[in-house]
Structures are given as C-alpha cells and as structure tokens.
N, C-alpha and C. Protein backbone atom coordinates (compact mmCIF):
# COMPACT_ATOMS: atom_id res chain seq x y z
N UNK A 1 19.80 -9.54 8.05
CA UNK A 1 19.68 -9.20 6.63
C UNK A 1 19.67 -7.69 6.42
N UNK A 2 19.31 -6.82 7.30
CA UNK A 2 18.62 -5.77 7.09
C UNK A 2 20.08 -5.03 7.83
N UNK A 3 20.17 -4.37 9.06
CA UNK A 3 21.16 -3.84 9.61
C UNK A 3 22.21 -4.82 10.59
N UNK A 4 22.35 -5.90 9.82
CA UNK A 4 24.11 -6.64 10.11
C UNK A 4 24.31 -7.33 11.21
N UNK A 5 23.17 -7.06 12.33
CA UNK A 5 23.21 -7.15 13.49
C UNK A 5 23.50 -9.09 13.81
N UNK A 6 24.37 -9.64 14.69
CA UNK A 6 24.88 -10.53 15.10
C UNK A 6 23.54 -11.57 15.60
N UNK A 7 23.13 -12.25 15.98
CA UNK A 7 22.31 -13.50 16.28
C UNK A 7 20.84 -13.37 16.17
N UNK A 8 20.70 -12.68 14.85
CA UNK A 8 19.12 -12.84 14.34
C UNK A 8 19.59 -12.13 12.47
N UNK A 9 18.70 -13.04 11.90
CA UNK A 9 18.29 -13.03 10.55
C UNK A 9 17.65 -11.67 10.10
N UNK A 10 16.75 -11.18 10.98
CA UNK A 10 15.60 -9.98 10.63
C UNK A 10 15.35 -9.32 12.28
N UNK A 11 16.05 -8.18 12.52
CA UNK A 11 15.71 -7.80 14.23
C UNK A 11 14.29 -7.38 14.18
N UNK A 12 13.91 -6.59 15.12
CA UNK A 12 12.71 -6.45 15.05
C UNK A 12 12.33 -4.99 14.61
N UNK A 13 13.50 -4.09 14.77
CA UNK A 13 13.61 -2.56 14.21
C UNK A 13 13.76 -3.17 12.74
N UNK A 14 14.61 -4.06 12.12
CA UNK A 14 14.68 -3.78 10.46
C UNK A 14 13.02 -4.50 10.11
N UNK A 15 12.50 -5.24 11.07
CA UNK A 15 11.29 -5.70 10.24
C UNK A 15 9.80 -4.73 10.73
N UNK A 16 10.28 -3.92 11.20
CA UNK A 16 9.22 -2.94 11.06
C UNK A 16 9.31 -1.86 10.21
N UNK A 17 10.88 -1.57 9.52
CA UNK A 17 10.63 -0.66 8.68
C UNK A 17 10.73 -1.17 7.47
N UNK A 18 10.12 -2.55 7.34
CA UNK A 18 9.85 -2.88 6.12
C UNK A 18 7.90 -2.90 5.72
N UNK A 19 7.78 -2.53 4.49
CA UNK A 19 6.22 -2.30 3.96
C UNK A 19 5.55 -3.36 4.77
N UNK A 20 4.31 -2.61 5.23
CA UNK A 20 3.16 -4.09 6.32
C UNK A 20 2.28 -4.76 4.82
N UNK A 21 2.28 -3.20 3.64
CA UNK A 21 1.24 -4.06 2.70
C UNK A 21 2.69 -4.81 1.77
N UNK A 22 1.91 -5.68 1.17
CA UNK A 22 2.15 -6.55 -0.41
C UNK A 22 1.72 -5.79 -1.39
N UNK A 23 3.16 -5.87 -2.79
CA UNK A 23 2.79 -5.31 -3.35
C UNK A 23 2.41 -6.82 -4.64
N UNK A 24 0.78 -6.25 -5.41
CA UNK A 24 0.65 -6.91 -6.00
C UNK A 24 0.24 -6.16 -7.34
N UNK A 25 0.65 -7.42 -8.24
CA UNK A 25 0.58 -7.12 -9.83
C UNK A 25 -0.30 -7.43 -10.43
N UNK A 26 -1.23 -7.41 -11.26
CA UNK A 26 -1.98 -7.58 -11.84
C UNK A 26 -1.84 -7.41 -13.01
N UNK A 27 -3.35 -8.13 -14.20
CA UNK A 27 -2.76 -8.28 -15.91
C UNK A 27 -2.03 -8.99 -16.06
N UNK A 28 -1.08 -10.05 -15.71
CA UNK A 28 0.12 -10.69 -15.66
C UNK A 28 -0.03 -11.99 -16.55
N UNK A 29 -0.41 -12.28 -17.63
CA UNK A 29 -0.46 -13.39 -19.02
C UNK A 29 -0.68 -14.47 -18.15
N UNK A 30 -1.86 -15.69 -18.08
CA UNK A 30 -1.57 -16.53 -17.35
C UNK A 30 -1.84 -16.45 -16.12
N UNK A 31 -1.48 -15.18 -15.00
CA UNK A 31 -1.70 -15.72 -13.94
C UNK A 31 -2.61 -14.55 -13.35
N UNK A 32 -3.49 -14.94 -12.61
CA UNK A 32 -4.63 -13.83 -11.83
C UNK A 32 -4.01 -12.78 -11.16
N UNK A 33 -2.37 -12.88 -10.95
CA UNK A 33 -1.51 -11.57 -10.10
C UNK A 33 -0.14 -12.40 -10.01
N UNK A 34 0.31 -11.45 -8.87
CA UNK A 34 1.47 -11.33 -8.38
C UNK A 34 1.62 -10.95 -7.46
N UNK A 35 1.97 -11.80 -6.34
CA UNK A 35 1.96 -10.93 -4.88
C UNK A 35 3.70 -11.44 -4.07
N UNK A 36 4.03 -9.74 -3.91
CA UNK A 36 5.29 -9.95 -3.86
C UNK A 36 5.34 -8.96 -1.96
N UNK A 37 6.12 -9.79 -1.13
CA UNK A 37 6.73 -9.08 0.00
C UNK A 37 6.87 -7.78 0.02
N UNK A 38 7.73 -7.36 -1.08
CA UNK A 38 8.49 -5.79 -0.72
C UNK A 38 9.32 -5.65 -2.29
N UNK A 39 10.16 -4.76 -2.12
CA UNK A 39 10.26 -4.36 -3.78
C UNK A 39 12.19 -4.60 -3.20
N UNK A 40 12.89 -5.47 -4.15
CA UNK A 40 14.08 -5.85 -4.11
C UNK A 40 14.94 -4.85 -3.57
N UNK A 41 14.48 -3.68 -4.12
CA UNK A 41 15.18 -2.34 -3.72
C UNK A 41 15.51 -2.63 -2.70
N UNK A 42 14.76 -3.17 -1.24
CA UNK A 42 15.18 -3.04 -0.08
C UNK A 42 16.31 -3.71 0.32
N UNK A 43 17.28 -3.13 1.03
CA UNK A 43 18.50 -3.99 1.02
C UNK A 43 18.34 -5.09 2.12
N UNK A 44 17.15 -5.56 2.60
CA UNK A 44 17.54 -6.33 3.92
C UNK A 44 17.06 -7.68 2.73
N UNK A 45 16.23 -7.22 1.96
CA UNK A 45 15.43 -8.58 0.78
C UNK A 45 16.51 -8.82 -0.17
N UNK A 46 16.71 -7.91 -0.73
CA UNK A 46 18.33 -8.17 -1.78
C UNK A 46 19.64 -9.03 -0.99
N UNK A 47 19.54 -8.23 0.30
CA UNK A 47 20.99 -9.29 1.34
C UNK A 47 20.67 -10.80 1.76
N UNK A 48 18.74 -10.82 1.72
CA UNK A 48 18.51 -12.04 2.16
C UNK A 48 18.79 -13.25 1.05
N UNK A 49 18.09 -12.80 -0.20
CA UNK A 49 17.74 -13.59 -0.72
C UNK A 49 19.31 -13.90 -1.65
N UNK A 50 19.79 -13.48 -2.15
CA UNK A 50 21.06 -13.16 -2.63
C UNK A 50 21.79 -14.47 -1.57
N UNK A 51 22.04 -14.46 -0.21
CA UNK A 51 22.34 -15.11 1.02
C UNK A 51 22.02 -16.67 0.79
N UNK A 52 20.70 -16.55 0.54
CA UNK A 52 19.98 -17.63 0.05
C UNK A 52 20.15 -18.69 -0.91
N UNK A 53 20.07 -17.81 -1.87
CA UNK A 53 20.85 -18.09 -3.45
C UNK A 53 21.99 -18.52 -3.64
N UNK A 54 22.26 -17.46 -3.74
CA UNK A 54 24.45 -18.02 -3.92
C UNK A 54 24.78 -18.22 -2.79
N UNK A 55 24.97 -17.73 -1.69
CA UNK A 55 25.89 -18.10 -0.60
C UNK A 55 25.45 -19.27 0.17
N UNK A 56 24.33 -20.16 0.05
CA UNK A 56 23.34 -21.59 -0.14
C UNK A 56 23.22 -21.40 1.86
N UNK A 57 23.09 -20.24 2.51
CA UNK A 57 22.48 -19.96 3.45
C UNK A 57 20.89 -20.49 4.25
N UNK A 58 20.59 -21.96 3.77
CA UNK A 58 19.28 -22.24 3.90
C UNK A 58 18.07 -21.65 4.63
N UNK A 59 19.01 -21.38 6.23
CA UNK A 59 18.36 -20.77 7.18
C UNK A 59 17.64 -19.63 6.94
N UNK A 60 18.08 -18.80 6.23
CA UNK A 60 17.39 -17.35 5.61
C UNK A 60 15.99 -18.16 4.58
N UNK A 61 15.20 -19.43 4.58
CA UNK A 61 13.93 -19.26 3.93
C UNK A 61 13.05 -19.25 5.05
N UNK A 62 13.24 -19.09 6.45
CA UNK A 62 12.02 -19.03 7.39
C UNK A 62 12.03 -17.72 6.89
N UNK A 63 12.85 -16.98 7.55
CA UNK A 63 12.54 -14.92 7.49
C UNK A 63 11.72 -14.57 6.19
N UNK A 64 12.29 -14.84 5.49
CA UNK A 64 11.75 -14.51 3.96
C UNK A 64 10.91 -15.02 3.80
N UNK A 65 10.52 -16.53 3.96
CA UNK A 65 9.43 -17.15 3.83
C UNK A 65 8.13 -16.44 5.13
N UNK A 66 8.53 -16.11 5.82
CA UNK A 66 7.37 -15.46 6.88
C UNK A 66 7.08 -14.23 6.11
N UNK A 67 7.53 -13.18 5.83
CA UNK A 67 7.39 -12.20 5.77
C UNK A 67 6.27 -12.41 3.91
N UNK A 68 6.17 -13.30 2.88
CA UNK A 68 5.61 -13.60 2.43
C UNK A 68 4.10 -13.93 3.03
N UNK A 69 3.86 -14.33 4.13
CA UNK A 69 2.60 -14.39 4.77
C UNK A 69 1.39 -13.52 4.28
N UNK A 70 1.65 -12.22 4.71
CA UNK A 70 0.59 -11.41 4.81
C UNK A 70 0.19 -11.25 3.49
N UNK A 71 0.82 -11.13 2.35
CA UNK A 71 0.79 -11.15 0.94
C UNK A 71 -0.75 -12.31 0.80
N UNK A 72 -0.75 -13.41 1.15
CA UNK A 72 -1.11 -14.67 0.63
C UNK A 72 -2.53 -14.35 1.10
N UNK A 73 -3.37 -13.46 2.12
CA UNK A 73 -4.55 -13.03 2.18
C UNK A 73 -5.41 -12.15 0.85
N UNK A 74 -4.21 -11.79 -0.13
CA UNK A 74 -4.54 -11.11 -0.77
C UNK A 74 -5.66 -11.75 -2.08
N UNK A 75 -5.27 -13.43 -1.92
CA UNK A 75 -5.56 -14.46 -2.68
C UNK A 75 -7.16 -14.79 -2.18
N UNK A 76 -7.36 -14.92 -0.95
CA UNK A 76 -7.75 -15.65 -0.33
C UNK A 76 -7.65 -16.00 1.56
N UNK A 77 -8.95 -16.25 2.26
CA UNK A 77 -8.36 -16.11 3.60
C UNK A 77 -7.46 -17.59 3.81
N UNK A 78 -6.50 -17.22 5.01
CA UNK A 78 -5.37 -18.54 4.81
C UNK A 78 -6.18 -19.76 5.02
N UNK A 79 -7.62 -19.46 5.79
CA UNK A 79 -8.48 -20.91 6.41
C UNK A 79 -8.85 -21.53 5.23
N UNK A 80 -9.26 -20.57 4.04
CA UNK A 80 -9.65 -21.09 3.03
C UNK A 80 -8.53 -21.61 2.12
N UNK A 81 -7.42 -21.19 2.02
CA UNK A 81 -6.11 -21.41 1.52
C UNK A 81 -5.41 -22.82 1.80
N UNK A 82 -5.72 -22.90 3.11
CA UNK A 82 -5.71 -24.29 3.86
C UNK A 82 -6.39 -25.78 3.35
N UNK A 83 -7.32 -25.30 2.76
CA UNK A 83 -8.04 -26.16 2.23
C UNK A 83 -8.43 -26.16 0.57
N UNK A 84 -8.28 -25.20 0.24
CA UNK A 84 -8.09 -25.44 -1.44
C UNK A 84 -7.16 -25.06 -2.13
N UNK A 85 -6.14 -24.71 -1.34
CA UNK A 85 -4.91 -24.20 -2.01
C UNK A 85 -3.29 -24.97 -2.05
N UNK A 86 -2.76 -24.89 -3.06
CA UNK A 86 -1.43 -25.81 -2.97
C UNK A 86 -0.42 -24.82 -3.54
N UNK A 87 1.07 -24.74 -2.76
CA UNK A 87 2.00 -24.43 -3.32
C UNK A 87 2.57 -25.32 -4.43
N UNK A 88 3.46 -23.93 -5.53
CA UNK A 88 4.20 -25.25 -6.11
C UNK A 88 5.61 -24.22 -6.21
N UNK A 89 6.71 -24.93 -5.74
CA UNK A 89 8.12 -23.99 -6.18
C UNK A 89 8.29 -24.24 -7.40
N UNK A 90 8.96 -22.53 -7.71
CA UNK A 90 8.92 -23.01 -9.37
C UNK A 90 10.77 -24.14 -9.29
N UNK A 91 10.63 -24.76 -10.67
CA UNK A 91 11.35 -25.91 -10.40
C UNK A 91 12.72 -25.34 -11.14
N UNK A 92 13.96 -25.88 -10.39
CA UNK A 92 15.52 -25.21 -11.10
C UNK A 92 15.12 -26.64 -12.48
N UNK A 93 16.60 -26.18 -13.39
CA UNK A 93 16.97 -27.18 -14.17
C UNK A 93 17.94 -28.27 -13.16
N UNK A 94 17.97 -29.70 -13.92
CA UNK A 94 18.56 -30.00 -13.40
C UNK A 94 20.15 -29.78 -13.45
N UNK A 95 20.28 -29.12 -14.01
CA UNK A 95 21.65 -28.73 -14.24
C UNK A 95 22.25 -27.89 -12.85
N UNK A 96 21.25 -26.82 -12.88
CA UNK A 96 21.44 -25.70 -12.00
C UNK A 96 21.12 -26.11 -10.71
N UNK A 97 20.04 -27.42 -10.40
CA UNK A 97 19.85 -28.03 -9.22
C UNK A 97 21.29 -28.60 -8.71
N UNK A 98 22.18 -29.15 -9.77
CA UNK A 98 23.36 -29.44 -9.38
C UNK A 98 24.63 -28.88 -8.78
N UNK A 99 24.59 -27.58 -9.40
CA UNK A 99 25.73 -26.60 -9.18
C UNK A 99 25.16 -25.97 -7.90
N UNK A 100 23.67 -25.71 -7.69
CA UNK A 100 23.46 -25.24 -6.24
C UNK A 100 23.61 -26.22 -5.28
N UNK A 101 22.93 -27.40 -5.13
CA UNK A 101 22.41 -28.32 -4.25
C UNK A 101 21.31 -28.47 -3.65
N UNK A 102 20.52 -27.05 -4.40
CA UNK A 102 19.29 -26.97 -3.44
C UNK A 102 18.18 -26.30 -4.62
N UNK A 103 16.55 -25.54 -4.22
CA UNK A 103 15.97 -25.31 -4.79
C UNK A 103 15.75 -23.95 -4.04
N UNK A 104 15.98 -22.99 -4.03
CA UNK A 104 15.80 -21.81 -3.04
C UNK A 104 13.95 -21.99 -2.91
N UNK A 105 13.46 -21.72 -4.05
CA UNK A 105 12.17 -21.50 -3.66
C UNK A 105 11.24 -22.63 -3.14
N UNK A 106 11.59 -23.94 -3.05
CA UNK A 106 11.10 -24.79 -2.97
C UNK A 106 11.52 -25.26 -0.71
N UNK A 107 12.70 -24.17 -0.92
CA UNK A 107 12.96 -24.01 0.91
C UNK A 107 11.85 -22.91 1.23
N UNK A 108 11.69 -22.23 0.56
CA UNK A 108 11.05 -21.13 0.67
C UNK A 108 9.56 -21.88 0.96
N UNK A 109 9.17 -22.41 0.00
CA UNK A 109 7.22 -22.81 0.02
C UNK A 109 7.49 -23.80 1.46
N UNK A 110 8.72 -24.77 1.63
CA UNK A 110 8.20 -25.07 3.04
C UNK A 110 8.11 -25.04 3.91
N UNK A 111 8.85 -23.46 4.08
CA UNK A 111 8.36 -22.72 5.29
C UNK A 111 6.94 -22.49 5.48
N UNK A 112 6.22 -22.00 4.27
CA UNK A 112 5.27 -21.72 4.00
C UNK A 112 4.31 -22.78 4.52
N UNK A 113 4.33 -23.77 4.16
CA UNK A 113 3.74 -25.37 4.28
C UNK A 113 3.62 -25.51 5.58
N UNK A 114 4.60 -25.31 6.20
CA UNK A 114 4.89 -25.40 7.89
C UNK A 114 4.10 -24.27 8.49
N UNK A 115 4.31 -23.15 8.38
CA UNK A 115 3.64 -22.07 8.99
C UNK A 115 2.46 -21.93 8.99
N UNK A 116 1.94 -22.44 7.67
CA UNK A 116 0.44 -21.79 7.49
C UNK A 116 -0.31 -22.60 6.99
N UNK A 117 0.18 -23.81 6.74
CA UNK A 117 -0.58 -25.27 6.39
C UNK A 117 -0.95 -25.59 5.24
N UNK A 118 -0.24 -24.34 4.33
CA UNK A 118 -0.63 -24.91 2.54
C UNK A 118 0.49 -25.95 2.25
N UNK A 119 -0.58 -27.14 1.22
CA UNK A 119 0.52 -28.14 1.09
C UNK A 119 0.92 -27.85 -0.03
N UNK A 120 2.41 -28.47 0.01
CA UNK A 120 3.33 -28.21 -1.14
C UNK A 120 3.29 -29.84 -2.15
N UNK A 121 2.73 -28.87 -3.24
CA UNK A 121 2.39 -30.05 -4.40
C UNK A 121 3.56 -29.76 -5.22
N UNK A 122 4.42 -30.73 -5.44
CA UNK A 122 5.27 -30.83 -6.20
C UNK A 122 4.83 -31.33 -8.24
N UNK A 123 4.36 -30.69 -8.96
CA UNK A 123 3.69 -30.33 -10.01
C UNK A 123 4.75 -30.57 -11.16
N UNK A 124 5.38 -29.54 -11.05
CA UNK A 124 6.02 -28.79 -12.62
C UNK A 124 7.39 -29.43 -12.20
N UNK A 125 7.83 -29.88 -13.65
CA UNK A 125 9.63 -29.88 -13.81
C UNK A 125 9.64 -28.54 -14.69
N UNK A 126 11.04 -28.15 -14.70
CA UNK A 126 11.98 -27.15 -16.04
C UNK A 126 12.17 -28.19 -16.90
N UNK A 127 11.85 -28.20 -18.09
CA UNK A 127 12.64 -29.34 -19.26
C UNK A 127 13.11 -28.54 -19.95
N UNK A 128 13.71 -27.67 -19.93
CA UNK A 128 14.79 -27.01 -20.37
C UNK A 128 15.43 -26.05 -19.93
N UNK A 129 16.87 -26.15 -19.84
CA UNK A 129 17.38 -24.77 -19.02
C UNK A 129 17.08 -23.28 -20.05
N UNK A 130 17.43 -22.41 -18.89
CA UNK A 130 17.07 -21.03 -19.32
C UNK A 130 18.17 -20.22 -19.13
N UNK A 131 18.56 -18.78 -19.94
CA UNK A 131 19.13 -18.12 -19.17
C UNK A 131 18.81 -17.42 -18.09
N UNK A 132 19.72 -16.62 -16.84
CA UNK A 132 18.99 -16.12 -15.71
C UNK A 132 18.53 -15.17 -16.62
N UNK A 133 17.26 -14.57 -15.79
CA UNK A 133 16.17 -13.66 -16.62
C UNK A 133 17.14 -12.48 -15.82
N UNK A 134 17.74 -12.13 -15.21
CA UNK A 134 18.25 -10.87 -14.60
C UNK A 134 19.31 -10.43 -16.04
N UNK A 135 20.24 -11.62 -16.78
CA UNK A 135 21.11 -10.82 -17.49
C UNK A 135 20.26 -10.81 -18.80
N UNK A 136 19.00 -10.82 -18.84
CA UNK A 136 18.48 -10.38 -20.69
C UNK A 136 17.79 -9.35 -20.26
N UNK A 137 17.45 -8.23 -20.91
CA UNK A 137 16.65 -7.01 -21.71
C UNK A 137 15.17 -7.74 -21.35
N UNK A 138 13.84 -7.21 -20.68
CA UNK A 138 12.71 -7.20 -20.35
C UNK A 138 12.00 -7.79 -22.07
N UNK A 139 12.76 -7.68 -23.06
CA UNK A 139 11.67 -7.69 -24.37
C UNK A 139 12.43 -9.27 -24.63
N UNK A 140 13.36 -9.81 -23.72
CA UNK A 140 13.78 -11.24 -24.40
C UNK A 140 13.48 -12.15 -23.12
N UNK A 141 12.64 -11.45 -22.75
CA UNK A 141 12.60 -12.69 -20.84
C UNK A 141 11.38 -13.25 -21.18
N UNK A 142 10.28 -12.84 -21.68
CA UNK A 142 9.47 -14.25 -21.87
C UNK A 142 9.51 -15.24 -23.23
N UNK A 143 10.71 -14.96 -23.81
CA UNK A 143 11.07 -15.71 -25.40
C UNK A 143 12.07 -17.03 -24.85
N UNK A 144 13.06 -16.07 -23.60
CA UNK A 144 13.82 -16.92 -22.60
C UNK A 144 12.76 -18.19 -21.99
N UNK A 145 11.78 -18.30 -21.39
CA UNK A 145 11.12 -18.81 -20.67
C UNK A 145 9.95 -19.72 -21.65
N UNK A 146 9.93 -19.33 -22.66
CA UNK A 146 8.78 -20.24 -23.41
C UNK A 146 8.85 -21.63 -23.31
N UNK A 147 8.27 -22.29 -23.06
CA UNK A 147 7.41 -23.68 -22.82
C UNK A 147 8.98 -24.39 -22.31
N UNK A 148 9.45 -23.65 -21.07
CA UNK A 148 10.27 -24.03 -19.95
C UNK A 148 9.95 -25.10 -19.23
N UNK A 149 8.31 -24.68 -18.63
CA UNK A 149 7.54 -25.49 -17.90
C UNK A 149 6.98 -26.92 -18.12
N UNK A 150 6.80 -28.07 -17.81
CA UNK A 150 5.68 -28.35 -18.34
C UNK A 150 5.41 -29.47 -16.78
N UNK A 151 3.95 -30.23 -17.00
CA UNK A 151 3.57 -30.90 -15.76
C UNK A 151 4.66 -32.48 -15.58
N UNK A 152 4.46 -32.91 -14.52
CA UNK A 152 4.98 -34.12 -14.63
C UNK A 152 4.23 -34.97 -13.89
N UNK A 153 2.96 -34.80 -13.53
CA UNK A 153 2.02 -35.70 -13.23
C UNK A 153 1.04 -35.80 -14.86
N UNK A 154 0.01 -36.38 -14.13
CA UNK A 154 -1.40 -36.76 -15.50
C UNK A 154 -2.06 -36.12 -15.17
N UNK A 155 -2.63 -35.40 -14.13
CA UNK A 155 -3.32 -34.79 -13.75
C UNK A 155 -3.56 -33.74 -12.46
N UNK A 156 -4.22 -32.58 -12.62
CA UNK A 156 -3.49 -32.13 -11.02
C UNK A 156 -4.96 -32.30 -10.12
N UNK A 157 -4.62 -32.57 -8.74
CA UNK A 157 -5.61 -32.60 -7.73
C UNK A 157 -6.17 -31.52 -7.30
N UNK A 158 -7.47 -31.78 -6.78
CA UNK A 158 -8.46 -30.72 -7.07
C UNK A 158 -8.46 -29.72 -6.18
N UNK A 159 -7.65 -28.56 -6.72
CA UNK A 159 -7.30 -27.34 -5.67
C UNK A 159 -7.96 -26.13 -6.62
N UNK A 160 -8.32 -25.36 -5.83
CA UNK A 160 -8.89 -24.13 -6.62
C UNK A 160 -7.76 -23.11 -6.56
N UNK A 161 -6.76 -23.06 -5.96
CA UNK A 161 -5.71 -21.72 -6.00
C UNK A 161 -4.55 -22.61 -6.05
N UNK A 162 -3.47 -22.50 -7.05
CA UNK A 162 -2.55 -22.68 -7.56
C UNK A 162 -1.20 -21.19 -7.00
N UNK A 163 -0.79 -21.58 -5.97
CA UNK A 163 0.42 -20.60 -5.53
C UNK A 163 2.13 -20.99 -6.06
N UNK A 164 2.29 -20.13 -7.22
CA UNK A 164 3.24 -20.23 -7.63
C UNK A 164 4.33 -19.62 -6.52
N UNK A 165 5.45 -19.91 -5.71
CA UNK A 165 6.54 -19.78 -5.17
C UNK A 165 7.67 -19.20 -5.72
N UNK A 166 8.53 -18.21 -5.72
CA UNK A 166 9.67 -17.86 -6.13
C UNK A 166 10.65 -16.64 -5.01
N UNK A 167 11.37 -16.36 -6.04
CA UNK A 167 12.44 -15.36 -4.31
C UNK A 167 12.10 -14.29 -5.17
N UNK A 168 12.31 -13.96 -6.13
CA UNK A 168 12.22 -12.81 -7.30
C UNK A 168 11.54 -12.96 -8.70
N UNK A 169 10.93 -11.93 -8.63
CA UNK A 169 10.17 -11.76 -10.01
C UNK A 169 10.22 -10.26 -10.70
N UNK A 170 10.96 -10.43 -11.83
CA UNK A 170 10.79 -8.45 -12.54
C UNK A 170 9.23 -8.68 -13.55
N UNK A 171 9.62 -8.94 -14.88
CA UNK A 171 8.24 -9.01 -15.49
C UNK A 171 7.11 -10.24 -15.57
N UNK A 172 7.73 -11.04 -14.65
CA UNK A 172 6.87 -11.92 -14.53
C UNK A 172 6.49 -13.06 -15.36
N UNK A 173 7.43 -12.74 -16.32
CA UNK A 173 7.80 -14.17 -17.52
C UNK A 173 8.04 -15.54 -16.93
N UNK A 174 8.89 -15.60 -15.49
CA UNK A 174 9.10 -17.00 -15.68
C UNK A 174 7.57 -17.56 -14.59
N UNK A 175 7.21 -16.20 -14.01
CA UNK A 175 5.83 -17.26 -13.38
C UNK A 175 4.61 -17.45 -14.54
N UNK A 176 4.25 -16.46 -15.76
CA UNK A 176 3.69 -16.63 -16.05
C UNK A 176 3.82 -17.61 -17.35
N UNK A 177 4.91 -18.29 -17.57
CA UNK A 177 5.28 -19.53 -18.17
C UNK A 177 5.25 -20.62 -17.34
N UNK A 178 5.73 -20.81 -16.35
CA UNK A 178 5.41 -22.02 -15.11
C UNK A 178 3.43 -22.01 -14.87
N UNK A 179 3.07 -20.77 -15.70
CA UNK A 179 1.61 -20.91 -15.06
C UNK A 179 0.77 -21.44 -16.56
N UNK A 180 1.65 -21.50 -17.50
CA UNK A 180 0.65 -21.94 -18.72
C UNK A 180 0.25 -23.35 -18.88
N UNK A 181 0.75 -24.49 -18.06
CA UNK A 181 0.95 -25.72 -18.07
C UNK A 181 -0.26 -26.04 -16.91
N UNK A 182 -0.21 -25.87 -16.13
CA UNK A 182 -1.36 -25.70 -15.10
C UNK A 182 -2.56 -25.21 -15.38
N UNK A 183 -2.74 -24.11 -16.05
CA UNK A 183 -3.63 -23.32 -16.63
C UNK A 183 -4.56 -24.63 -17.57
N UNK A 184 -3.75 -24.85 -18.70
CA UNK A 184 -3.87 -25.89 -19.83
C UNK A 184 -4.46 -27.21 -19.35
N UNK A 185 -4.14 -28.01 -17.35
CA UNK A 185 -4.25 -29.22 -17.52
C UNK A 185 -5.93 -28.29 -16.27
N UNK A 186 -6.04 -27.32 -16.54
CA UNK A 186 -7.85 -27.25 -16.20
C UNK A 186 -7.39 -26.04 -14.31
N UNK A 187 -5.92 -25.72 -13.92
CA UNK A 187 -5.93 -24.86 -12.94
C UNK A 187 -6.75 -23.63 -13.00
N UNK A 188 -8.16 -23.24 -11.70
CA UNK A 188 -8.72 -22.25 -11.96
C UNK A 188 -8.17 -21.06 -11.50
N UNK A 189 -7.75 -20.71 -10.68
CA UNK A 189 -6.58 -19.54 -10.74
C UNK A 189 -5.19 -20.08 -10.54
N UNK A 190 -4.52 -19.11 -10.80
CA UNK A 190 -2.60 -19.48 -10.46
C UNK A 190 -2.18 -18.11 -10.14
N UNK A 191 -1.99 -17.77 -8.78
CA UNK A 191 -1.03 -16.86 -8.63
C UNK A 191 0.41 -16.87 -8.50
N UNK A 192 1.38 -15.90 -9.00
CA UNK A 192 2.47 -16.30 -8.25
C UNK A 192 3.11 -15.37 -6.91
N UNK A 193 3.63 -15.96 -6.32
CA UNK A 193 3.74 -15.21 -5.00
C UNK A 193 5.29 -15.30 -5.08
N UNK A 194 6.06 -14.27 -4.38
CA UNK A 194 7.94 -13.78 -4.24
C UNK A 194 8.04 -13.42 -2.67
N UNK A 195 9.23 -13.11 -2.79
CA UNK A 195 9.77 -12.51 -1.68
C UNK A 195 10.00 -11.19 -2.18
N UNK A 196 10.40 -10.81 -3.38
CA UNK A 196 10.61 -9.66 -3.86
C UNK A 196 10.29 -9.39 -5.37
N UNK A 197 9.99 -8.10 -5.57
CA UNK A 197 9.59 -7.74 -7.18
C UNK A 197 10.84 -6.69 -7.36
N UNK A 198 11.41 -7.02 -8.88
CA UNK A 198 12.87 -6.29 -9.07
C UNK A 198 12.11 -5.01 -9.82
C-alpha cells in the first residue's frame, strides 16, 4: 500500500513510518469521539483503502483493519472491550451493496472480531440511499445523512461501548447519524472508529 513493494500489503519500513498514536475527535453530535488510524493524507491509507473500495481488493481489510487496533484502547482496555463491547459496520444501501458485492467496512470490523475478540453485532440497516459524502460541501453532509440510519432489531443487547466501523470519515456526519438510532434505543456510549480521517 505504502511503497509498491511486491508480496506484502504493508512492509515493515512503510508501517513504521506511519503515526504509532490515533488520531481522535471529539464533540462529535451523538457520538463520545472518533478514533481514526492516521489522517487519509497518507498515501499508503488512501492506496489501501481506495484498493479496498473500488478495486473490491478484500485482502487489504486485515492491514487496515490491524493498524485500527491501537486506536480502540483509546475507548477502553481491549480485555474490557472484549466483554462489553460490540462492533457494528456502518451498513451500504442496498443498492450500492449491489454494484459493489461487498461491505468494505463490515470486512473491515471482522478482522477486528478475529483479532481482538470484539463481536460483530450486526444492528443498523441504511433505509435510504445517500449521496457519497466526499462529492457534497461539509455544510450539506449531515442534511445528506439525516435519519439514513435506523435499527433493525427491537432491541439492542446489553453492551456498554457501541464501536461504530468505517474506512473514512471527514466531518463525521455519517457516523454521527448511524449513532442517533442506537443512542435513542438506550446505547451508553457510541464511538466511531476509521481507518482514516479526510
């Protein structure tokens, strides 16, 4: 992802000169933060996830999904995370589930699931498509995203940390709309967690 190199995803020179801290957001409508890998800027996170995305590269959600790790202490220790905490990927439309074939972030949380033993609660549908938040203006991305979300169970099981999943987040509209529905059916925190902040 990082410098091009032939039979590895992330060598071990490009993943050391990537940030050891997480950068996290705070104030964020809805959700207690934002804890993101590294800042998109970096071209090995932009080549990954991009890879991911459009070019439907599956293999690229371990790397990305690992490197999300250290972020997730920021919440909480992982032992404790282990036990009261649940991922949820935020969910495509089904429209857009179609034209991809896949859910990027939802490869993403089960790396996560696998690695570090948070289970992945499958929660939220999209009931309505959106435009991508990358081609609107920052003052029309959470008007884009309004009541996008909503639950598709009756009730959610009793987890105290709610880890929202995604590859990218700029202002944080579509996690903190995926987080108002959760919030509403009694979730006591909801963070959302990325691979990258644009």
């Amino acid at each position: 992802m990082g410098c091009l190199r032939e039979n590895t995803w992330l060598c071990g020179e490009c993943e050391q000169g990537l940030p050891n801290v997480a950068l996290v957001q705070r104030n964020v409508k809805a959700l207690e933060g934002i804890i993101s890998a590294g800042s998109y800027s970096l071209p090995a996170l932009k080549r990954g996830i991009g890879w991911l995305k459009f070019k439907g590269v599956k293999s690229l959600a371990k790397p990305l999904g690992l490197l999300m790790i250290r972020g997730l202490v920021t919440v909480s220790p992982l032992a404790q995370l282990r036990d009261q905490a649940a991922l949820v990927p935020i969910p495509l439309h089904r429209r857009r589930w179609r034209q991809r074939g896949f859910n990027q972030s939802e490869e993403i949380a089960n790396v996560l699931e696998k690695y570090v033993g948070i289970p992945v609660i499958d929660v939220l549908v999209r009931q309505r498509a959106t435009w991508t938040q990358t081609r609107l203006p920052p003052e029309l991305r959470q008007e884009n995203t309004s009541d996008a979300f909503a639950l598709k169970i009756s009730s959610l099981p009793d987890k105290r940390y709610w880890l929202l999943i995604d590859d990218v987040t700029t202002t944080g509209a579509t996690l903190a709309a995926a987080a108002e529905p959760l919030k509403a059916a009694g979730a006591k925190e909801v963070w959302g967690v990325t691979v990258a902040r644009g």
